[in-house]
Protein backbone atom coordinates (compact mmCIF):
# COMPACT_ATOMS: atom_id res chain seq x y z
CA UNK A 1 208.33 227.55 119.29
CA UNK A 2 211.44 225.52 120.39
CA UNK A 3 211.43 222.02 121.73
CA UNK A 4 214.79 222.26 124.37
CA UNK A 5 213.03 221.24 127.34
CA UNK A 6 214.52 223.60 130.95
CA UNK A 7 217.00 222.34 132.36
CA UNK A 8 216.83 219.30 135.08
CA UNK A 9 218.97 221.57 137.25
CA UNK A 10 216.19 224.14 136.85
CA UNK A 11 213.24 222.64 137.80
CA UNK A 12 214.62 220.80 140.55
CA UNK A 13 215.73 224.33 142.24
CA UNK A 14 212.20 225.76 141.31
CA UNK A 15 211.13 222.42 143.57
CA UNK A 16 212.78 223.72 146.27
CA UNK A 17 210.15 226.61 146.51
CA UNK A 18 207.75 224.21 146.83
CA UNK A 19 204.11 224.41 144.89
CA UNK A 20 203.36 227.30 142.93
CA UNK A 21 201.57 229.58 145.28
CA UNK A 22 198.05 229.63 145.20
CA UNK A 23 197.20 233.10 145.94
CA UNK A 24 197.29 235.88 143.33
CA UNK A 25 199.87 238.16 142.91
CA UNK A 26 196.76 240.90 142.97
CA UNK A 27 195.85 239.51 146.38
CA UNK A 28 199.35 239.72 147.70
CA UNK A 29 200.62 243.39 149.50
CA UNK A 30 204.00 244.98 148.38
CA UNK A 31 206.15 243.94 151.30
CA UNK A 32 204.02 239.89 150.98
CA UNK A 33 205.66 239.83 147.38
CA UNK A 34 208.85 241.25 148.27
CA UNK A 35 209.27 238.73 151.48
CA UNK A 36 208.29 236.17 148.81
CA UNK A 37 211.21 237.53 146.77
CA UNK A 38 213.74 237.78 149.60
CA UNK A 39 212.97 233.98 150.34
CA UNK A 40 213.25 233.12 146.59
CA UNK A 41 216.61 234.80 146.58
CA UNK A 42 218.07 233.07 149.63
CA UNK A 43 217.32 229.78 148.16
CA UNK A 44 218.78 229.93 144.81
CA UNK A 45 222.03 231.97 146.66
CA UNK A 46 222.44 229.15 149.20
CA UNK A 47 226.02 228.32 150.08
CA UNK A 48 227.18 230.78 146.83
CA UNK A 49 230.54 231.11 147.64
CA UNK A 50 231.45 235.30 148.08
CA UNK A 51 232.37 236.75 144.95
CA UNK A 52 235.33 239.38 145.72
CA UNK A 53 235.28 243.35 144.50
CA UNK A 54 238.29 245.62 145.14
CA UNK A 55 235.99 248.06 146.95
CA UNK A 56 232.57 248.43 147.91
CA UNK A 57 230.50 251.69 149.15
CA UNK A 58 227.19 252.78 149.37
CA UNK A 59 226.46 256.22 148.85
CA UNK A 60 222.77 257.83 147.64
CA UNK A 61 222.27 260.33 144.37
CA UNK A 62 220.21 263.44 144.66
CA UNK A 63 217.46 262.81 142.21
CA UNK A 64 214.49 264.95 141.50
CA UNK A 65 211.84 262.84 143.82
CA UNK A 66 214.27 262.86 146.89
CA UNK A 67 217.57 260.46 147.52
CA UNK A 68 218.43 257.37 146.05
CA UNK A 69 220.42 254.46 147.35
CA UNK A 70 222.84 253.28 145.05
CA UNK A 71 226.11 250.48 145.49
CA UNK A 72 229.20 250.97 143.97
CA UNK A 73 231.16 248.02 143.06
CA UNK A 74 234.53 249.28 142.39
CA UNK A 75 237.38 247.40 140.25
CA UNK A 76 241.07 248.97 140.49
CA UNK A 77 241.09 249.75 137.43
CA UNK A 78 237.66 250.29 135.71
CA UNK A 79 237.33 249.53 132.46
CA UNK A 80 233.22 251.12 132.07
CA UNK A 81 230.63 252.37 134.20
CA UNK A 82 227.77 250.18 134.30
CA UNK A 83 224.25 251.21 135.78
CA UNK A 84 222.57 248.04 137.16
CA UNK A 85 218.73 248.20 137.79
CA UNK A 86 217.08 245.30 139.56
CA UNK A 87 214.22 243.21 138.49
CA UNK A 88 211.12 242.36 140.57
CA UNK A 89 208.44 243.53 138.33
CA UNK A 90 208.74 247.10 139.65
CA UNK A 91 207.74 245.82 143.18
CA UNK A 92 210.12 243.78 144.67
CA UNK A 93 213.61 243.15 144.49
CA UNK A 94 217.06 245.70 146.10
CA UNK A 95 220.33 246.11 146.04
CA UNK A 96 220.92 243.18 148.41
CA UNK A 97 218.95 241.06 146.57
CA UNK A 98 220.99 241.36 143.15
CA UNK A 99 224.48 241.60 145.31
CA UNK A 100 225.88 238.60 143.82
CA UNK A 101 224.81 239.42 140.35
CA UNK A 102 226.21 243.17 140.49
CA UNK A 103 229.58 241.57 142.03
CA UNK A 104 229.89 238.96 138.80
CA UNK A 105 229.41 241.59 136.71
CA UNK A 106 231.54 243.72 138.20
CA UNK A 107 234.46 241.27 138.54
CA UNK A 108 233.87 239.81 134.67
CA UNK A 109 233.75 242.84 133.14
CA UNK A 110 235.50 245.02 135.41
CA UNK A 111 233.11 247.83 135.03
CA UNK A 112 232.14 250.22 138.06
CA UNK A 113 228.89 249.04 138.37
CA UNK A 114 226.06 251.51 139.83
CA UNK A 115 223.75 249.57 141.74
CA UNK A 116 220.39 251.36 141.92
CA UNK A 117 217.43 251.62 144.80
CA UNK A 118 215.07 253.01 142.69
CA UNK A 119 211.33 253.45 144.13
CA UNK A 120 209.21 250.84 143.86
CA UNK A 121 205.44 250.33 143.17
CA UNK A 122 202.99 250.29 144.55
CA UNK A 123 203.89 252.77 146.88
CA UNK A 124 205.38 254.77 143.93
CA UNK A 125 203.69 254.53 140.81
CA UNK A 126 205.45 255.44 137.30
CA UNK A 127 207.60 258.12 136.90
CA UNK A 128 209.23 257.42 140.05
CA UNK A 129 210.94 254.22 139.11
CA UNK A 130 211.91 255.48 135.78
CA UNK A 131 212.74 258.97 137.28
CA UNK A 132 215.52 257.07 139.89
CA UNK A 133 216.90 255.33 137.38
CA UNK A 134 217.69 258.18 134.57
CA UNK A 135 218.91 260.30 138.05
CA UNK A 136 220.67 258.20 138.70
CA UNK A 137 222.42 257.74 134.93
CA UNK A 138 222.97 260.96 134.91
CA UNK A 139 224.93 261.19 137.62
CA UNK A 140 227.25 257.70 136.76
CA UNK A 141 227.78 259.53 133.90
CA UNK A 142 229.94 262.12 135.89
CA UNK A 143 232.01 259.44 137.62
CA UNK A 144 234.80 258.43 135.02
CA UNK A 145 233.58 260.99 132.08
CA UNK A 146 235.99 259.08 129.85
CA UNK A 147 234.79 255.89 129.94
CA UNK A 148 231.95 254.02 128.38
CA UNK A 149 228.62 253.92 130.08
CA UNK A 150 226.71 251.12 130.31
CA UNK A 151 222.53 250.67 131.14
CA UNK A 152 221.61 247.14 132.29
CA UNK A 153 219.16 245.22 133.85
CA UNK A 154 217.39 242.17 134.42
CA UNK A 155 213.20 241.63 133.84
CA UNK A 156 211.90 244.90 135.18
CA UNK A 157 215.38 246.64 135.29
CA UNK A 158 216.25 245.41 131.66
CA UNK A 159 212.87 247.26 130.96
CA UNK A 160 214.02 250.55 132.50
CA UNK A 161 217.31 249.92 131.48
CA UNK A 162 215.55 250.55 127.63
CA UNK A 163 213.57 252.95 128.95
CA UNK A 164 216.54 255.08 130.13
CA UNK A 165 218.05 254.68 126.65
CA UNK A 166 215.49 255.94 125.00
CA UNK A 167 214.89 259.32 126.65
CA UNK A 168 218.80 259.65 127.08
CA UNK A 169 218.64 259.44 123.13
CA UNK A 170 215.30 261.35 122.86
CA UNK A 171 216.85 264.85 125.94
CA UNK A 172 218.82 267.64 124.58
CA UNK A 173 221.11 267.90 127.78
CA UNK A 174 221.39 263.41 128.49
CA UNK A 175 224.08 261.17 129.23
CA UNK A 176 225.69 259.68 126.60
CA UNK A 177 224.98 256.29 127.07
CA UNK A 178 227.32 254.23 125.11
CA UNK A 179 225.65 250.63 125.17
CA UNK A 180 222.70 249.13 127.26
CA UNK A 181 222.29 245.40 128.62
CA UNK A 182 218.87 244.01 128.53
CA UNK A 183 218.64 240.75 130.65
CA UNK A 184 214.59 239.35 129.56
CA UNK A 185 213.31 242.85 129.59
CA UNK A 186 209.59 243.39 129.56
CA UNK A 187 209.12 244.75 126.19
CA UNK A 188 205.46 245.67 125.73
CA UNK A 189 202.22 244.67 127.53
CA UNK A 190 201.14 242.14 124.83
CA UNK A 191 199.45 239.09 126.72
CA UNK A 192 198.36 237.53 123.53
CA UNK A 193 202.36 237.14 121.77
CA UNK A 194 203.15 233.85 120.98
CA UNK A 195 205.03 232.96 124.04
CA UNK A 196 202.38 233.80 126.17
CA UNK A 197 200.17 230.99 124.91
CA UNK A 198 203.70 228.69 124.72
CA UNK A 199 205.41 229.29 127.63
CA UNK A 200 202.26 229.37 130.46
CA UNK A 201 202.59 225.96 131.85
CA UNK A 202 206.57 226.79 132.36
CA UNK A 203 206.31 229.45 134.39
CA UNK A 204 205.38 230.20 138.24
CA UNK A 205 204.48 233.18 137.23
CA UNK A 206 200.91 233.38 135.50
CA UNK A 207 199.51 235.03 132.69
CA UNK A 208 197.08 236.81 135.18
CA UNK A 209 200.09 238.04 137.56
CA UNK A 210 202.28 239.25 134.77
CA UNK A 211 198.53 241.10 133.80
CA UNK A 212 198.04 242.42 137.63
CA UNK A 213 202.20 243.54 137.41
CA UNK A 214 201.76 245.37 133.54
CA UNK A 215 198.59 247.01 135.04
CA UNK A 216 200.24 248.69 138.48
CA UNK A 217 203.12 249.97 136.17
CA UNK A 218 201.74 250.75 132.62
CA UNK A 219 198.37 251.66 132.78
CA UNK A 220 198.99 254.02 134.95
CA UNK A 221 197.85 257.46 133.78
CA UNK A 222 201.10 258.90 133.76
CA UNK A 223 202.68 255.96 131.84
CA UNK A 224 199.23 255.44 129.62
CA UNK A 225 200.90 255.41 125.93
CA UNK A 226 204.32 256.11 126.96
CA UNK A 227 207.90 254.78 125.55
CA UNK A 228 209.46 255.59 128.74
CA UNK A 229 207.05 253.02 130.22
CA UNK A 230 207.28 250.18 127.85
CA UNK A 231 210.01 250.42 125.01
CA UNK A 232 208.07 248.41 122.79
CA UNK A 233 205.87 251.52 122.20
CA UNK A 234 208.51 253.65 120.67
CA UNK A 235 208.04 254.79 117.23
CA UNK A 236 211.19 254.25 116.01
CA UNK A 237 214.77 252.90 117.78
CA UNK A 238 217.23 254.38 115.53
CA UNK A 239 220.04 256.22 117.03
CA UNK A 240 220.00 253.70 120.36
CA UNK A 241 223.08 252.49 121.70
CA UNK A 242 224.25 248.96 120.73
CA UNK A 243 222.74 246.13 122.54
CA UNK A 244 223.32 243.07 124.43
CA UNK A 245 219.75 241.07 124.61
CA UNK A 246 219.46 238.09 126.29
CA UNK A 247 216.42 235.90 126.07
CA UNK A 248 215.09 232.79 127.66
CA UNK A 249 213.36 230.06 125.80
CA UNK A 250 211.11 229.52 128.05
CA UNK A 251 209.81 232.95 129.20
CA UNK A 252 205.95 234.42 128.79
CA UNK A 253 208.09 237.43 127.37
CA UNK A 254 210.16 235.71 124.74
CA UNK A 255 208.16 236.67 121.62
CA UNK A 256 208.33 239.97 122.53
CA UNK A 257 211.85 240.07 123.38
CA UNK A 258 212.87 238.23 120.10
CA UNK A 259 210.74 241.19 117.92
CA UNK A 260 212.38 244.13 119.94
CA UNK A 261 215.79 242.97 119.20
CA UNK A 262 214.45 242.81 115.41
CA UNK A 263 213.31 246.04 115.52
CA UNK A 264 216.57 247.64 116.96
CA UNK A 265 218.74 245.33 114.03
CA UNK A 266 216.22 246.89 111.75
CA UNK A 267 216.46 250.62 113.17
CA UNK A 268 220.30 249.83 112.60
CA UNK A 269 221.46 249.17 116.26
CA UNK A 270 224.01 246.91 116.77
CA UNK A 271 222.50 244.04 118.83
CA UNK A 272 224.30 240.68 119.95
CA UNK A 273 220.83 238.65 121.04
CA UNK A 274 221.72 235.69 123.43
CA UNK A 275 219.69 232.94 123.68
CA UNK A 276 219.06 230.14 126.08
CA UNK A 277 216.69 227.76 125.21
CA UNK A 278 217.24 225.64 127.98
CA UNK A 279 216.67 228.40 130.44
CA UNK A 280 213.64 230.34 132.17
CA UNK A 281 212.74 233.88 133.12
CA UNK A 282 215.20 234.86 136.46
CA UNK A 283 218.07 232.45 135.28
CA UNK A 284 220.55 235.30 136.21
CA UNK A 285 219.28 234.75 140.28
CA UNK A 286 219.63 231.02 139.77
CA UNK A 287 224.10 230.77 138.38
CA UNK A 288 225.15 230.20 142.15
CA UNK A 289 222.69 226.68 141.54
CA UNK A 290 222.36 226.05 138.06
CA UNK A 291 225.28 225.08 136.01
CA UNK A 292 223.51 226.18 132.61
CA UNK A 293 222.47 229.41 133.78
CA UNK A 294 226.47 230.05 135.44
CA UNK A 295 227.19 229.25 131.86
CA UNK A 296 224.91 231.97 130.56
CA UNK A 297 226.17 234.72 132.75
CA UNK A 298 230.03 233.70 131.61
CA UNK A 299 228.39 234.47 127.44
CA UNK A 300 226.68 237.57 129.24
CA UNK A 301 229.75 239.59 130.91
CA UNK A 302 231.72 237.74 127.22
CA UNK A 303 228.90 239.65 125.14
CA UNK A 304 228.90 243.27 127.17
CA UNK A 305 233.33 242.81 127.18
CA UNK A 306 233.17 242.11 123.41
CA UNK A 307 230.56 245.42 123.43
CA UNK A 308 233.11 247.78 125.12
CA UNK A 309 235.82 246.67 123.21
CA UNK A 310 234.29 247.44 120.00
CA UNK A 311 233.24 251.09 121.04
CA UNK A 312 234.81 253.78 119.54
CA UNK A 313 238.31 254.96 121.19
């Protein structure tokens, strides 16, 4: 437990949304919590001014459950590829959606960044999600072969993001994936972790939705049990590529957050953990709006440049 209290800046954009909904994220359709996440997104974007990018195109990779939309932010001169996958809790969220976040990090760290479409619950339950986004690796992988490749994401995306690592380090025939970017990943499916009980009155989103959201992606029978679902349930993280965690203080998903990065220290990872006490799960939507979280993205693209530079020639 920490006693920074969020940011003014915060909870006067949260305002802006008005009350917490009253209705369930269980009692809510797909496209109802992806409007409500399209709204969201407009607010804490509003009057963001446009964030430049050498070149843009969007083009779609062949993976194994059909074809998948991807963005390509492209620098002159790249200095990484970076795959970006998209929070939302596996339900909502896009490409448009995390446009000003892919062109940051595209301009800050001048990586190629990948922006990835990947299916969405609950229309397509695990493997599909997981499935676009390792197709999708594997292909950025092929773009510049000599240049470090990057996995990152925020909330559900820094999840896959791990996930991706994992069976990249786990396949005979994977990408080389040379460092991965976890932006308040969902680590495990542990509702009774410290920040749970800590963080509840601090977040819009309840204990009982983050429940309903674990329960459409993990408990799923193909997921049941699986690392590829939930990092947290791998045995062991040794041989992972180094890490850039970031963590809010005031997140249901700290605790867990906090103990994964121990565990990959432990397992010998390299792992740069960032922490904002000040800050709350999504800060990365809110830098347009929030001065503290623009100054957390700035120690984010600092942390994944000081990552490449330190990777073997």
């Amino acid at each position: 437990m920490h006693n920074t209290p969020i940011d003014p800046d915060v909870t006067a954009l949260l305002d802006e949304l008005g009350p917490p909904s009253p209705v369930a994220a269980a009692d809510l359709t797909g496209e109802e919590l992806r409007q409500g996440a399209r709204d969201a997104i407009a607010l804490f974007t509003r009057g963001a001014a446009p964030i430049p990018v050498h070149r843009v195109t969007d083009e779609f990779v062949q993976g194994r459950g059909g074809k998948i939309p991807v963005r390509l932010y492209h620098p002159e001169t790249p200095t990484s590829v970076m795959v970006y996958l998209h929070g939302g809790a596996w339900i909502t969220g896009g490409i448009d959606t995390h446009d000003l976040v892919t062109r940051r990090l595209s301009r800050d760290t001048g990586a190629l960044v990948v922006s990835v479409d990947y299916r969405m619950l609950p229309e397509h339950p695990f493997p599909a999600p997981f499935d676009d986004a390792y197709d999708a690796v594997v292909w950025a992988r092929s773009l510049h072969p000599g240049l470090p490749l990057l996995v990152a994401g925020d909330s559900a995306g820094g999840t896959l993001s791990a996930c991706v690592a994992l069976r990249a380090r786990d396949g005979v025939d994977s990408p080389r994936i040379d460092g991965q970017v976890l932006v308040y990943p969902g680590i495990d499916d542990d509702l009774d972790a410290p920040s749970m009980r800590e963080c509840r009155d601090c977040s819009r989103t309840s204990v009982e939705d983050l429940r309903f959201f674990l329960h459409q992606y993990a408990s799923h029978e193909a997921a049941a049990g699986s690392a590829y679902a939930l990092p947290g349930r791998a045995a062991s993280l040794t041989g992972l590529p180094p890490a850039v965690v970031a963590v809010a203080g005031h997140d249901l998903l700290r605790s867990s957050e906090e103990e994964y990065a121990r565990r990959l220290q432990d397992d010998g990872v390299s792992v740069t953990l960032l922490f904002d006490p000040e800050l709350v799960h999504s800060w990365i939507d809110f830098a347009p709006r929030v001065p503290a979280a623009d100054r957390a993205f700035t120690r984010l693209t600092d942390a994944v440049n000081d990552l490449v530079r330190r990777l073997p020639a």
